[in-house]
PDB file of N, CA and C in Angstrom:
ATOM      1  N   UNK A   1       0.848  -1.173   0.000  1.00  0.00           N
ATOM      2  CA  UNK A   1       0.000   0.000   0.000  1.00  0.00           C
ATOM      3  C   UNK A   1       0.894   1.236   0.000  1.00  0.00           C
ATOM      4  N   UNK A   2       0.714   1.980  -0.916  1.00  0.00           N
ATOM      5  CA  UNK A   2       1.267   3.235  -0.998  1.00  0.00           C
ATOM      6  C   UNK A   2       1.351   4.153  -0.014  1.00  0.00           C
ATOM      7  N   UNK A   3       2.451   5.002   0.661  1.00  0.00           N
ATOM      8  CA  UNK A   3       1.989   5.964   1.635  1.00  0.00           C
ATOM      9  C   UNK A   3       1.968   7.613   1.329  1.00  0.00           C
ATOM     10  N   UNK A   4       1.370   7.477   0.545  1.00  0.00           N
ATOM     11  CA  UNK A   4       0.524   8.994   0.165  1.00  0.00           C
ATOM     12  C   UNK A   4      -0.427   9.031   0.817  1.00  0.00           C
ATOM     13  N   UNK A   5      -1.076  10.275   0.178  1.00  0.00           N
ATOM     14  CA  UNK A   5      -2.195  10.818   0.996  1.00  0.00           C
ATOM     15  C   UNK A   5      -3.199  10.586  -0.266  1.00  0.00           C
ATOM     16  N   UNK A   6      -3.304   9.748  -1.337  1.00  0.00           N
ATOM     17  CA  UNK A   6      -4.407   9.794  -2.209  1.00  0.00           C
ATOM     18  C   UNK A   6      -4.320  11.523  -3.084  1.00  0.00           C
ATOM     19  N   UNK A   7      -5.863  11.552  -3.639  1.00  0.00           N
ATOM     20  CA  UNK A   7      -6.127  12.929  -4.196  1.00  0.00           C
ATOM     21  C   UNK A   7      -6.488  13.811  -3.518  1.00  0.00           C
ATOM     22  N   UNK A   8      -5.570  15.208  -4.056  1.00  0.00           N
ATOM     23  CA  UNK A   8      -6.110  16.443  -3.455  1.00  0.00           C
ATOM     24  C   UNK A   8      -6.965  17.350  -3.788  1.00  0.00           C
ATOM     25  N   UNK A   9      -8.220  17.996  -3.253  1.00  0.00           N
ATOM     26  CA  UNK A   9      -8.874  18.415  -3.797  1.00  0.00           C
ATOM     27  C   UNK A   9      -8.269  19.879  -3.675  1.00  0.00           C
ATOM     28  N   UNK A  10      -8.704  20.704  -4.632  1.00  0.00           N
ATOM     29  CA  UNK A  10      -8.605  22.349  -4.720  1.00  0.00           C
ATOM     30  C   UNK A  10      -7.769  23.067  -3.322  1.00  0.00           C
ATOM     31  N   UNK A  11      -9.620  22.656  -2.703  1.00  0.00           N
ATOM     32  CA  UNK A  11      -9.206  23.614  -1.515  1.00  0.00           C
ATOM     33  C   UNK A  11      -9.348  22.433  -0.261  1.00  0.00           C
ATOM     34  N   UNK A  12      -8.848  21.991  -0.624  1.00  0.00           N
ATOM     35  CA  UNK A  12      -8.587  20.789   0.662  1.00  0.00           C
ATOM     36  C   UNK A  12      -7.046  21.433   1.546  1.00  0.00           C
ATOM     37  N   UNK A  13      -7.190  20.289   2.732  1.00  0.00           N
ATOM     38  CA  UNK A  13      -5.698  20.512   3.923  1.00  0.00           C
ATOM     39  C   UNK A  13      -4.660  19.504   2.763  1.00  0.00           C
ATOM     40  N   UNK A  14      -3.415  20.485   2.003  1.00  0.00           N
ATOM     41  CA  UNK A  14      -2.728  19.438   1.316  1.00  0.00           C
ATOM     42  C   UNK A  14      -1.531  19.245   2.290  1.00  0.00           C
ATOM     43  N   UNK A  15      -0.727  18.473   2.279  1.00  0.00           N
ATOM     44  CA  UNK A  15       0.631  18.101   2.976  1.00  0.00           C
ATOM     45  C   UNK A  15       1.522  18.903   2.003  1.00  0.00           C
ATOM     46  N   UNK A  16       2.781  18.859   2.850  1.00  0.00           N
ATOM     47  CA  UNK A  16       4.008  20.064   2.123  1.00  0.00           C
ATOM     48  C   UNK A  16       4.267  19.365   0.905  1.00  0.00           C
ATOM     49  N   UNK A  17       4.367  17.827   0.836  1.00  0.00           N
ATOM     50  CA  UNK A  17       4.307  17.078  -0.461  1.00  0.00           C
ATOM     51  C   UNK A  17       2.992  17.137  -1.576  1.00  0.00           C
ATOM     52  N   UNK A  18       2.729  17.405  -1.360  1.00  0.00           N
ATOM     53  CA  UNK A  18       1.393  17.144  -2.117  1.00  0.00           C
ATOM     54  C   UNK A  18       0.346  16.295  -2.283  1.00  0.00           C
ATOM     55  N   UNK A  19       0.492  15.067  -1.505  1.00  0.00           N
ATOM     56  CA  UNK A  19      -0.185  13.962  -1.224  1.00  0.00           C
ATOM     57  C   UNK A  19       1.005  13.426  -1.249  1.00  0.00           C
ATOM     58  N   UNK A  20       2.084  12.928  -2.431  1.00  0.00           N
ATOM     59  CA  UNK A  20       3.157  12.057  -2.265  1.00  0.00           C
ATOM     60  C   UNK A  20       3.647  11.970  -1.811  1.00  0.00           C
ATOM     61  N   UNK A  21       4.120  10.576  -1.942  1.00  0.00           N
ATOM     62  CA  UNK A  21       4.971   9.799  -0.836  1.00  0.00           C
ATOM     63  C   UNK A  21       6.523  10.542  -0.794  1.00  0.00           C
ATOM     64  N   UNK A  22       7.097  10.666   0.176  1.00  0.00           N
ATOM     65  CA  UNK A  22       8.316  10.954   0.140  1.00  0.00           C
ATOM     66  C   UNK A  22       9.850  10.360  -0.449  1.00  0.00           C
ATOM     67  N   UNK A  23       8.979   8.523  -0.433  1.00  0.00           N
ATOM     68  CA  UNK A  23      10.026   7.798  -0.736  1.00  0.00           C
ATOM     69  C   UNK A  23       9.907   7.695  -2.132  1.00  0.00           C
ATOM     70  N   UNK A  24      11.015   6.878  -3.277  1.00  0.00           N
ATOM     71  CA  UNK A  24      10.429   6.555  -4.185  1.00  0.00           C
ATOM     72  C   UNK A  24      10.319   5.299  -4.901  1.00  0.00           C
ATOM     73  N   UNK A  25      10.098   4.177  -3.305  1.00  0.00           N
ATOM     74  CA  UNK A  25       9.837   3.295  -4.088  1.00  0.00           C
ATOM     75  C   UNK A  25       8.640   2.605  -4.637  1.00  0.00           C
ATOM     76  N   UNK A  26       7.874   3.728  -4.653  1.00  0.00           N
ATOM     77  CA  UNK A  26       6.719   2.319  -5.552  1.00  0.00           C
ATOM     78  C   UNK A  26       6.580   3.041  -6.938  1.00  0.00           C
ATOM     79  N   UNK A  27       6.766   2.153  -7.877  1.00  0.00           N
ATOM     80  CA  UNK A  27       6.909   2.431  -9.509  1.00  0.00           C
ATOM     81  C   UNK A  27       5.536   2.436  -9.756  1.00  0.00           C
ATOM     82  N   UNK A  28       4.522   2.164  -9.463  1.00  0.00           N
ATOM     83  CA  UNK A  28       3.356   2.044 -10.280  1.00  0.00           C
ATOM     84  C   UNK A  28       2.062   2.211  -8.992  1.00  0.00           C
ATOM     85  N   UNK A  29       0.928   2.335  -9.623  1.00  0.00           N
ATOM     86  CA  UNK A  29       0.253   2.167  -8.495  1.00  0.00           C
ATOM     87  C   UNK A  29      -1.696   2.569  -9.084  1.00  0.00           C
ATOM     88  N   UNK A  30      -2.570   2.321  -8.559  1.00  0.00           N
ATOM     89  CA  UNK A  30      -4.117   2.746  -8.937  1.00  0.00           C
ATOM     90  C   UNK A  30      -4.593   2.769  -7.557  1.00  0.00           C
ATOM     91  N   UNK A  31      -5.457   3.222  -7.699  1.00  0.00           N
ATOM     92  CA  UNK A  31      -6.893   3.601  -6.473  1.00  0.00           C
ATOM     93  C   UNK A  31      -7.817   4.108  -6.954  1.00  0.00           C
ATOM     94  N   UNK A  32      -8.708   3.662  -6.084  1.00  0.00           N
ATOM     95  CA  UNK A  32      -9.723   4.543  -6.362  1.00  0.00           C
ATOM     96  C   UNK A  32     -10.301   5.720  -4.654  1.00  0.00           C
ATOM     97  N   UNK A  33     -11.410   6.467  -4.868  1.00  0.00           N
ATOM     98  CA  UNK A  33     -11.591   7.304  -3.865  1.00  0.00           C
ATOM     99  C   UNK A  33     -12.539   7.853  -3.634  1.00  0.00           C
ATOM    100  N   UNK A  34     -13.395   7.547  -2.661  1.00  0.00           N
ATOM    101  CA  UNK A  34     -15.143   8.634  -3.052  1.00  0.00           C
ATOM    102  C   UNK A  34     -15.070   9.334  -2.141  1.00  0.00           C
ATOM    103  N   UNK A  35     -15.337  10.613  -1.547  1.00  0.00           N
ATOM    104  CA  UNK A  35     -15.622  11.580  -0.700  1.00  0.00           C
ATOM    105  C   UNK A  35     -17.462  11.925  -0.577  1.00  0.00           C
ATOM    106  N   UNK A  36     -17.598  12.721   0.545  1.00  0.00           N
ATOM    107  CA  UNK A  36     -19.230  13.261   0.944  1.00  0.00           C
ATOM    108  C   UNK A  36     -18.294  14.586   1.705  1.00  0.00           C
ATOM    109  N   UNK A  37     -19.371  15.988   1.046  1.00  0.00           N
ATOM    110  CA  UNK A  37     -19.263  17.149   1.838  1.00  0.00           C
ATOM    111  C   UNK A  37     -20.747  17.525   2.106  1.00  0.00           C
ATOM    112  N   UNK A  38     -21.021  18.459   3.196  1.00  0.00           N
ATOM    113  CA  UNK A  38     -22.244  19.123   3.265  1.00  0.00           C
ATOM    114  C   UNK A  38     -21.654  20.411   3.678  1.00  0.00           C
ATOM    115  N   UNK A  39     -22.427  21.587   3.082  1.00  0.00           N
ATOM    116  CA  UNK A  39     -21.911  23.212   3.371  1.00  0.00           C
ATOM    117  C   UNK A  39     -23.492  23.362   3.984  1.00  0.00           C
ATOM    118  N   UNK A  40     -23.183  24.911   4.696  1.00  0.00           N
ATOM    119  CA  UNK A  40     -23.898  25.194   4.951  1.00  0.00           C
ATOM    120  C   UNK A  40     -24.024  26.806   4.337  1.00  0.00           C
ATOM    121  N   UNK A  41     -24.721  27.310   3.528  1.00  0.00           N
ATOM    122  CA  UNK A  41     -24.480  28.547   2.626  1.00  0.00           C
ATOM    123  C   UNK A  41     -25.389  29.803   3.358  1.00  0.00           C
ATOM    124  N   UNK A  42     -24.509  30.692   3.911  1.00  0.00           N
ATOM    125  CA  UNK A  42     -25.065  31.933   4.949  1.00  0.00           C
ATOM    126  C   UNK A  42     -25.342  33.104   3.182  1.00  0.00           C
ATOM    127  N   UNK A  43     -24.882  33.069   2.523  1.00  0.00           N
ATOM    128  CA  UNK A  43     -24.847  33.876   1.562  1.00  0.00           C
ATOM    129  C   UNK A  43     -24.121  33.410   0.297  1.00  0.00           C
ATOM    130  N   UNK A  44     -24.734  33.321  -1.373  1.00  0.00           N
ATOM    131  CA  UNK A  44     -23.909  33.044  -2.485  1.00  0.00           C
ATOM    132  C   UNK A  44     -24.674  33.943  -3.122  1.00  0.00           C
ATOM    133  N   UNK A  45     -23.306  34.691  -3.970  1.00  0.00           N
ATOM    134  CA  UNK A  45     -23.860  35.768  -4.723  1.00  0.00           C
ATOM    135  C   UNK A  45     -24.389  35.846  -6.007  1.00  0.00           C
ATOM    136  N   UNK A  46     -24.407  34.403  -6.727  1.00  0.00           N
ATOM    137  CA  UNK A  46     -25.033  34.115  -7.996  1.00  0.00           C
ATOM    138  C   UNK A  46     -26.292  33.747  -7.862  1.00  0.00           C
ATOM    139  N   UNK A  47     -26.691  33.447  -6.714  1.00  0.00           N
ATOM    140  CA  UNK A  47     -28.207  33.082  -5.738  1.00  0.00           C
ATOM    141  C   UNK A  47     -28.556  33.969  -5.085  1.00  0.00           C
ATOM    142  N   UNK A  48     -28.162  35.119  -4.633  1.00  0.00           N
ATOM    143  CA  UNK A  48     -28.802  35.862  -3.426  1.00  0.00           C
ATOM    144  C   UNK A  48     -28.541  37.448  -4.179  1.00  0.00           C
ATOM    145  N   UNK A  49     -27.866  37.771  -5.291  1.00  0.00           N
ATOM    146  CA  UNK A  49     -27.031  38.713  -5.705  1.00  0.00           C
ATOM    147  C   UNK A  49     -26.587  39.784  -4.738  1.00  0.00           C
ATOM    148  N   UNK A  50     -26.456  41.243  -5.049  1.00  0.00           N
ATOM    149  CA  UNK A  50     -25.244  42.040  -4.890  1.00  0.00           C
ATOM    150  C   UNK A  50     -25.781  42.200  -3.306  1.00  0.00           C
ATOM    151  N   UNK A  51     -24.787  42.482  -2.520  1.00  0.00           N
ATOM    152  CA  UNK A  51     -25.084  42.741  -0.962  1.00  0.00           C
ATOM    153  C   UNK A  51     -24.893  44.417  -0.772  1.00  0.00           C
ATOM    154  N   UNK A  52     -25.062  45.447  -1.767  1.00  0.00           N
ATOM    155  CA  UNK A  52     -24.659  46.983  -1.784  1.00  0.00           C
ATOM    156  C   UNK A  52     -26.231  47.257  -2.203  1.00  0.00           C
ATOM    157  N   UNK A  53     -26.721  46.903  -3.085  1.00  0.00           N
ATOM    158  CA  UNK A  53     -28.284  47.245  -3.370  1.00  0.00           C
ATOM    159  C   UNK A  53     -29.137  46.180  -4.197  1.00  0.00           C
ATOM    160  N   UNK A  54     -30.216  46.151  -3.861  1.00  0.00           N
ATOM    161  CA  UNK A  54     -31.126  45.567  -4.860  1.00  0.00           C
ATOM    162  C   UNK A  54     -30.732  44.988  -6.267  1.00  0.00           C
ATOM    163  N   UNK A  55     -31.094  43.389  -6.557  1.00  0.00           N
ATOM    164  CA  UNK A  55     -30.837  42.970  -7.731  1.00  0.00           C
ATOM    165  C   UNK A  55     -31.649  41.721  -7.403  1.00  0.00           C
ATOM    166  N   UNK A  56     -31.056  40.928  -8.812  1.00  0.00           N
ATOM    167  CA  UNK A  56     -31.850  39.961  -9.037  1.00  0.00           C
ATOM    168  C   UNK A  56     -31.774  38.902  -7.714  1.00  0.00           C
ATOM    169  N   UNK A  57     -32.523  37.514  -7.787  1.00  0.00           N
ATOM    170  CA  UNK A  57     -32.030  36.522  -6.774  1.00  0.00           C
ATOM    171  C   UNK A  57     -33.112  35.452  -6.634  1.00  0.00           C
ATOM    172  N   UNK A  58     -32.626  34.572  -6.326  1.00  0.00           N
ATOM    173  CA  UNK A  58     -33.288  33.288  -6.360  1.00  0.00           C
ATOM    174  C   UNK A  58     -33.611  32.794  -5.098  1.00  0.00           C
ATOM    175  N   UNK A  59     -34.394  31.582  -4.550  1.00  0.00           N
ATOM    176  CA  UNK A  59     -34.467  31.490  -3.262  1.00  0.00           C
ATOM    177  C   UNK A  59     -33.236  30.220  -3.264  1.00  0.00           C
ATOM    178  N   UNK A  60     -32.168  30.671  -2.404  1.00  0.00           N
ATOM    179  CA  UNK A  60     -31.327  29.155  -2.039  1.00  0.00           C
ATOM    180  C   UNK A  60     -31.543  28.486  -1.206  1.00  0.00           C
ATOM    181  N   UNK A  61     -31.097  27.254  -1.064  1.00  0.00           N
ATOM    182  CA  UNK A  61     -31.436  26.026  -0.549  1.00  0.00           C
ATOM    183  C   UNK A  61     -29.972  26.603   0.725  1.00  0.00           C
ATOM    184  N   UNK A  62     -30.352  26.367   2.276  1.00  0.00           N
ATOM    185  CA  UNK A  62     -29.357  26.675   2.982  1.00  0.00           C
ATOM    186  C   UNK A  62     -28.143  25.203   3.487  1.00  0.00           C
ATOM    187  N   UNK A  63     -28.815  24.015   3.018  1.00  0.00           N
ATOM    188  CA  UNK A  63     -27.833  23.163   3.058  1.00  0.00           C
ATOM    189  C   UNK A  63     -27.491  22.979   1.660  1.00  0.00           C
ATOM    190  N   UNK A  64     -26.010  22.406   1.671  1.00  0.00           N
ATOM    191  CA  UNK A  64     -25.777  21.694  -0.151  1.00  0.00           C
ATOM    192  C   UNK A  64     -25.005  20.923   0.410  1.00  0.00           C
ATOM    193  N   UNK A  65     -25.225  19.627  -0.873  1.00  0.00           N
ATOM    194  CA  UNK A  65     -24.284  18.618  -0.200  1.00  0.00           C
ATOM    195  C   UNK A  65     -23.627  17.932  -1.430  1.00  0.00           C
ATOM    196  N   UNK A  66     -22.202  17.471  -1.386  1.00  0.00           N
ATOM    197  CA  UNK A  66     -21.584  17.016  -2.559  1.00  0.00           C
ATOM    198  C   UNK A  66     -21.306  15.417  -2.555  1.00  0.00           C
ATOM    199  N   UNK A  67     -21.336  14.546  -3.514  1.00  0.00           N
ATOM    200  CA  UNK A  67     -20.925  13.276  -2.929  1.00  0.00           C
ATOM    201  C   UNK A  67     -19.697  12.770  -4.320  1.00  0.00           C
ATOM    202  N   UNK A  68     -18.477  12.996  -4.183  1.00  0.00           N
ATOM    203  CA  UNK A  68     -17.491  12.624  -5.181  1.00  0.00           C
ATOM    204  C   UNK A  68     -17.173  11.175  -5.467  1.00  0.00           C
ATOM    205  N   UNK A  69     -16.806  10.750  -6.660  1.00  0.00           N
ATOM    206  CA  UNK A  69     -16.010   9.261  -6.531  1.00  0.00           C
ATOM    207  C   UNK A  69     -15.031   9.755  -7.880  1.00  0.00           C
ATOM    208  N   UNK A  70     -13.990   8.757  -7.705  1.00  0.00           N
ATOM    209  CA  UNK A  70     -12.967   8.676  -9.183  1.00  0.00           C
ATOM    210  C   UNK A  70     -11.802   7.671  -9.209  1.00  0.00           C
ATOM    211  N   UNK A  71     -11.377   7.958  -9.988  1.00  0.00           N
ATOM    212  CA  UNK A  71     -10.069   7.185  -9.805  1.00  0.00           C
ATOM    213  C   UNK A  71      -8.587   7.754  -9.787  1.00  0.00           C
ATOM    214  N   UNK A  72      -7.793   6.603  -9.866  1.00  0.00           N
ATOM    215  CA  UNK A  72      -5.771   7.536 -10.433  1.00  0.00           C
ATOM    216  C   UNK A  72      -5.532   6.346 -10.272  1.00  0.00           C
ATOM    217  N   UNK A  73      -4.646   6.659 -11.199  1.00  0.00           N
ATOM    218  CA  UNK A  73      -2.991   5.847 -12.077  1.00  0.00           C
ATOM    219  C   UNK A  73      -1.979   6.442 -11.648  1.00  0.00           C
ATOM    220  N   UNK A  74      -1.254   5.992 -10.727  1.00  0.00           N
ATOM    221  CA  UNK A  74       0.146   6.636 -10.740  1.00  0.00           C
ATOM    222  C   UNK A  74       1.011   5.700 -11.537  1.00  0.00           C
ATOM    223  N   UNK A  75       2.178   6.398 -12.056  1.00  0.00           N
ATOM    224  CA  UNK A  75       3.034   5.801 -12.945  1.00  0.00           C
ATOM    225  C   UNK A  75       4.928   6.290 -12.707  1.00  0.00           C
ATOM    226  N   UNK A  76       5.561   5.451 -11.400  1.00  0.00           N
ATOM    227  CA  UNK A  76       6.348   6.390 -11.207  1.00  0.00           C
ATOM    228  C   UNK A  76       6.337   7.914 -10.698  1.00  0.00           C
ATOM    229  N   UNK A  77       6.486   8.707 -11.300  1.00  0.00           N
ATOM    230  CA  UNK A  77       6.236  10.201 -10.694  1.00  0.00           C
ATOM    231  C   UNK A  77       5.139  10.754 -11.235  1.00  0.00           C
ATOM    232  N   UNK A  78       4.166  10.180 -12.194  1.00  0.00           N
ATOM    233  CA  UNK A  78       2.883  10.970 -13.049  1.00  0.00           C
ATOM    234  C   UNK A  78       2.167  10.175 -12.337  1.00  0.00           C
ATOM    235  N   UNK A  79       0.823  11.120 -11.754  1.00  0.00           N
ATOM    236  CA  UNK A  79      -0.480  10.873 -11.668  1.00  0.00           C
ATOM    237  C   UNK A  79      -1.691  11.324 -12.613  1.00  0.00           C
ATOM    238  N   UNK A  80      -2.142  10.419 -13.245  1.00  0.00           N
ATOM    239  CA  UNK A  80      -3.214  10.922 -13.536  1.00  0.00           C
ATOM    240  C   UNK A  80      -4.947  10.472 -13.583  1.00  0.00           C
ATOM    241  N   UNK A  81      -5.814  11.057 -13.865  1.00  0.00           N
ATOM    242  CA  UNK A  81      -6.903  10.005 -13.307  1.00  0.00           C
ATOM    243  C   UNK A  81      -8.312  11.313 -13.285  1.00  0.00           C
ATOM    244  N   UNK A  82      -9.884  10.588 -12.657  1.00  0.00           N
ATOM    245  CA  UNK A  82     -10.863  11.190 -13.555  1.00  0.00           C
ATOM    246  C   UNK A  82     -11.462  11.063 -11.635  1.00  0.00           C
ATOM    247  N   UNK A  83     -11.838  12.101 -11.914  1.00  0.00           N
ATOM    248  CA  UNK A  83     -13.284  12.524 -10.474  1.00  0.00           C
ATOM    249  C   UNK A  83     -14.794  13.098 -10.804  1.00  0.00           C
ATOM    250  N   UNK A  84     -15.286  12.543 -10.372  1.00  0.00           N
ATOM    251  CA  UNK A  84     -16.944  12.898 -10.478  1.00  0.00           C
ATOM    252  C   UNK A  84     -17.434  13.412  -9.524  1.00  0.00           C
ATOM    253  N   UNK A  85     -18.124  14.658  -9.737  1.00  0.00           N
ATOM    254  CA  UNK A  85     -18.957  15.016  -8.538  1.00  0.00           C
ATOM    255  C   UNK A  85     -20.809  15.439  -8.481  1.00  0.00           C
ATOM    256  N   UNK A  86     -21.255  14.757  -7.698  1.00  0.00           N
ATOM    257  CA  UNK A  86     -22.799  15.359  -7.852  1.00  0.00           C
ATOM    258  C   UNK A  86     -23.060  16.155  -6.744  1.00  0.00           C
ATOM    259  N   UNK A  87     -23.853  17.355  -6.789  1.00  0.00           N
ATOM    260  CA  UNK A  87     -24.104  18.402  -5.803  1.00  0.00           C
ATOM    261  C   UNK A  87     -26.048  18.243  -5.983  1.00  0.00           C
ATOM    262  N   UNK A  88     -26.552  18.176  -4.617  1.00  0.00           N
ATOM    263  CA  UNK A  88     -27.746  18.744  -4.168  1.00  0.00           C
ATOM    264  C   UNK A  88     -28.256  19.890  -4.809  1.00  0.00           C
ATOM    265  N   UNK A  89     -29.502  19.929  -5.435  1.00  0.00           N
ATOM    266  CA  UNK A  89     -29.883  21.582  -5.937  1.00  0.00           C
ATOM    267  C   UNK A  89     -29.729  22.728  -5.230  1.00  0.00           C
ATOM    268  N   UNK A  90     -29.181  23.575  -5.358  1.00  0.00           N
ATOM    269  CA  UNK A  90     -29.092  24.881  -4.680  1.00  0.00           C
ATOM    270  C   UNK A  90     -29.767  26.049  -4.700  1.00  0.00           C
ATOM    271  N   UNK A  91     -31.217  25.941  -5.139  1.00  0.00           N
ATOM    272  CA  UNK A  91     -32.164  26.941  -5.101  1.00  0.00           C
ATOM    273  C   UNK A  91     -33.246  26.120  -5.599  1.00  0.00           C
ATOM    274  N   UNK A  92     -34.476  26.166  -4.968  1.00  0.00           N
ATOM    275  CA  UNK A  92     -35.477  26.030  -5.051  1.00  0.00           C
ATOM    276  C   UNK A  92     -36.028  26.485  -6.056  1.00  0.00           C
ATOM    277  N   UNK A  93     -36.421  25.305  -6.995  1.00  0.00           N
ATOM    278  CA  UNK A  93     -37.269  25.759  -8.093  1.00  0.00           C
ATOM    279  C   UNK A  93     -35.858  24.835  -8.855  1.00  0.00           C
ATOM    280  N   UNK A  94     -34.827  23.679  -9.191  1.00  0.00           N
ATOM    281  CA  UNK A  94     -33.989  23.962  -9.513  1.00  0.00           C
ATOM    282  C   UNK A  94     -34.222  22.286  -9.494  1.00  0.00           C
ATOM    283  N   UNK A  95     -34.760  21.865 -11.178  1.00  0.00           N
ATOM    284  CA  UNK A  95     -35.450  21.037 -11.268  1.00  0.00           C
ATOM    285  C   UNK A  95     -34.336  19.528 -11.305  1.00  0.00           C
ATOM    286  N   UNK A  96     -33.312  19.494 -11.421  1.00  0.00           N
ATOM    287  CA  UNK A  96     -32.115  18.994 -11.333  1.00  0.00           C
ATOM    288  C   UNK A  96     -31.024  18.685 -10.644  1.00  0.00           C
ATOM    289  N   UNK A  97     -30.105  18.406 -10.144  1.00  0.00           N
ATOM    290  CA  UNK A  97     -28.990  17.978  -8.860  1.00  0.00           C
ATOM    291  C   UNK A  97     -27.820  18.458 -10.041  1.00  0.00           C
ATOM    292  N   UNK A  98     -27.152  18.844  -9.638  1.00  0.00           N
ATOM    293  CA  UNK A  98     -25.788  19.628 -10.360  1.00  0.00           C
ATOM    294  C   UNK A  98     -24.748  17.801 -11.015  1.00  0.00           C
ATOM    295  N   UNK A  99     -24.448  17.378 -11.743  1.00  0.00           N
ATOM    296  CA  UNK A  99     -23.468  17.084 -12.036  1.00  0.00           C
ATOM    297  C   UNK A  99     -21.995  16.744 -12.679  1.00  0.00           C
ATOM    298  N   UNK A 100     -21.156  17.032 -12.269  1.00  0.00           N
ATOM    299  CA  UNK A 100     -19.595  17.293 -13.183  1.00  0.00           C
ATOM    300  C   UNK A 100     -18.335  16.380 -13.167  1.00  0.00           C
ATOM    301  N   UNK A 101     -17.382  16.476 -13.920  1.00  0.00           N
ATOM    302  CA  UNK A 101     -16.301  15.598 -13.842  1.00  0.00           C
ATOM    303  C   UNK A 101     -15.040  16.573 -13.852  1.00  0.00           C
ATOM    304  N   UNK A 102     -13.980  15.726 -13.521  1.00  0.00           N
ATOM    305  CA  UNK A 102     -12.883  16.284 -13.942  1.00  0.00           C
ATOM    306  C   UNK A 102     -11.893  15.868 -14.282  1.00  0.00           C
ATOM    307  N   UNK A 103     -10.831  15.638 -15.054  1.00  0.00           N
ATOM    308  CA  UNK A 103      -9.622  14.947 -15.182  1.00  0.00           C
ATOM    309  C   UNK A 103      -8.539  15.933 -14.655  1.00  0.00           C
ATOM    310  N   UNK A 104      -7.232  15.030 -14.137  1.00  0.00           N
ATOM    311  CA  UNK A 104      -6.565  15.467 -13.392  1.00  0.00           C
ATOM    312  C   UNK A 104      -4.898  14.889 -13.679  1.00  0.00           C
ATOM    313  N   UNK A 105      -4.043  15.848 -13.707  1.00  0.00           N
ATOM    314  CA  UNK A 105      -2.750  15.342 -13.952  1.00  0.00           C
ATOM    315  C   UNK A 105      -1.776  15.492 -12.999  1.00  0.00           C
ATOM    316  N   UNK A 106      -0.869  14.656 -11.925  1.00  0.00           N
ATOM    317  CA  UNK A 106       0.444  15.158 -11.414  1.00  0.00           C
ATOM    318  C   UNK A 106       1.178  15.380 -12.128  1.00  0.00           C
ATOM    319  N   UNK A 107       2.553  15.799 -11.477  1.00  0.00           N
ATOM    320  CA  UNK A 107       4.058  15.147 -11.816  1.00  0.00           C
ATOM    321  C   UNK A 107       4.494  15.775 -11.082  1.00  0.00           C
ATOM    322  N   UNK A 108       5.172  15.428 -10.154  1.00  0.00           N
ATOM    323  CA  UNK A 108       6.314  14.842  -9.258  1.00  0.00           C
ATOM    324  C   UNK A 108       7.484  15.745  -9.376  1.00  0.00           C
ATOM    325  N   UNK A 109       7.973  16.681  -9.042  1.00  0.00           N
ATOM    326  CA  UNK A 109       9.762  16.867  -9.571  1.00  0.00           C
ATOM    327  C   UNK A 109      10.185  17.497  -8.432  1.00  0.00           C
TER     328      UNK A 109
END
């Protein structure tokens, strides 16, 4: 088993490494990884608009919740690999659940 830390998200707690391992011996490697977030949204400004005066706005939903899965290939010092995420509707009236992907590349140096 590899001793990384797996994938990092954006705005996640990353390590001074980056998830990777310090050592370098493992040449190859896969995983996979699913995550769950829930926010709690006091104010979003594409939903609630401008906070200086009057504008448009929607009613938002005050919980949102995300549930991720994906995978990675490490290869030596390249990672690369695919994440999915689905999000809870975020305004009422919002006939759909948000969902997106992403592909993702390391490298190591």
């Amino acid at each position: 088993m590899p001793d990384d830390f797996g994938s990092q998200a954006i705005d996640s707690l990353a390590t001074s490494s980056g998830g990777f391992s310090s050592s370098d011996t493992h040449r190859w490697g896969a995983y996979v990884f699913a995550g769950t977030e829930g926010r709690v949204v006091g104010h979003n400004t594409f939903l609630d608009g401008n906070l200086f005066h009057h504008s448009h706005s929607v009613d938002r939903q005050v919980l949102v919740g995300d549930l991720s899965a994906g995978f990675a290939i490490v290869l030596s010092r390249v990672e690369i690999g695919y994440a999915h995420f689905f999000r809870t509707p975020e305004f009422r009236g919002q006939t759909q659940a948000d969902s997106f992907g992403s592909l993702f590349a390391r490298i190591r140096f």
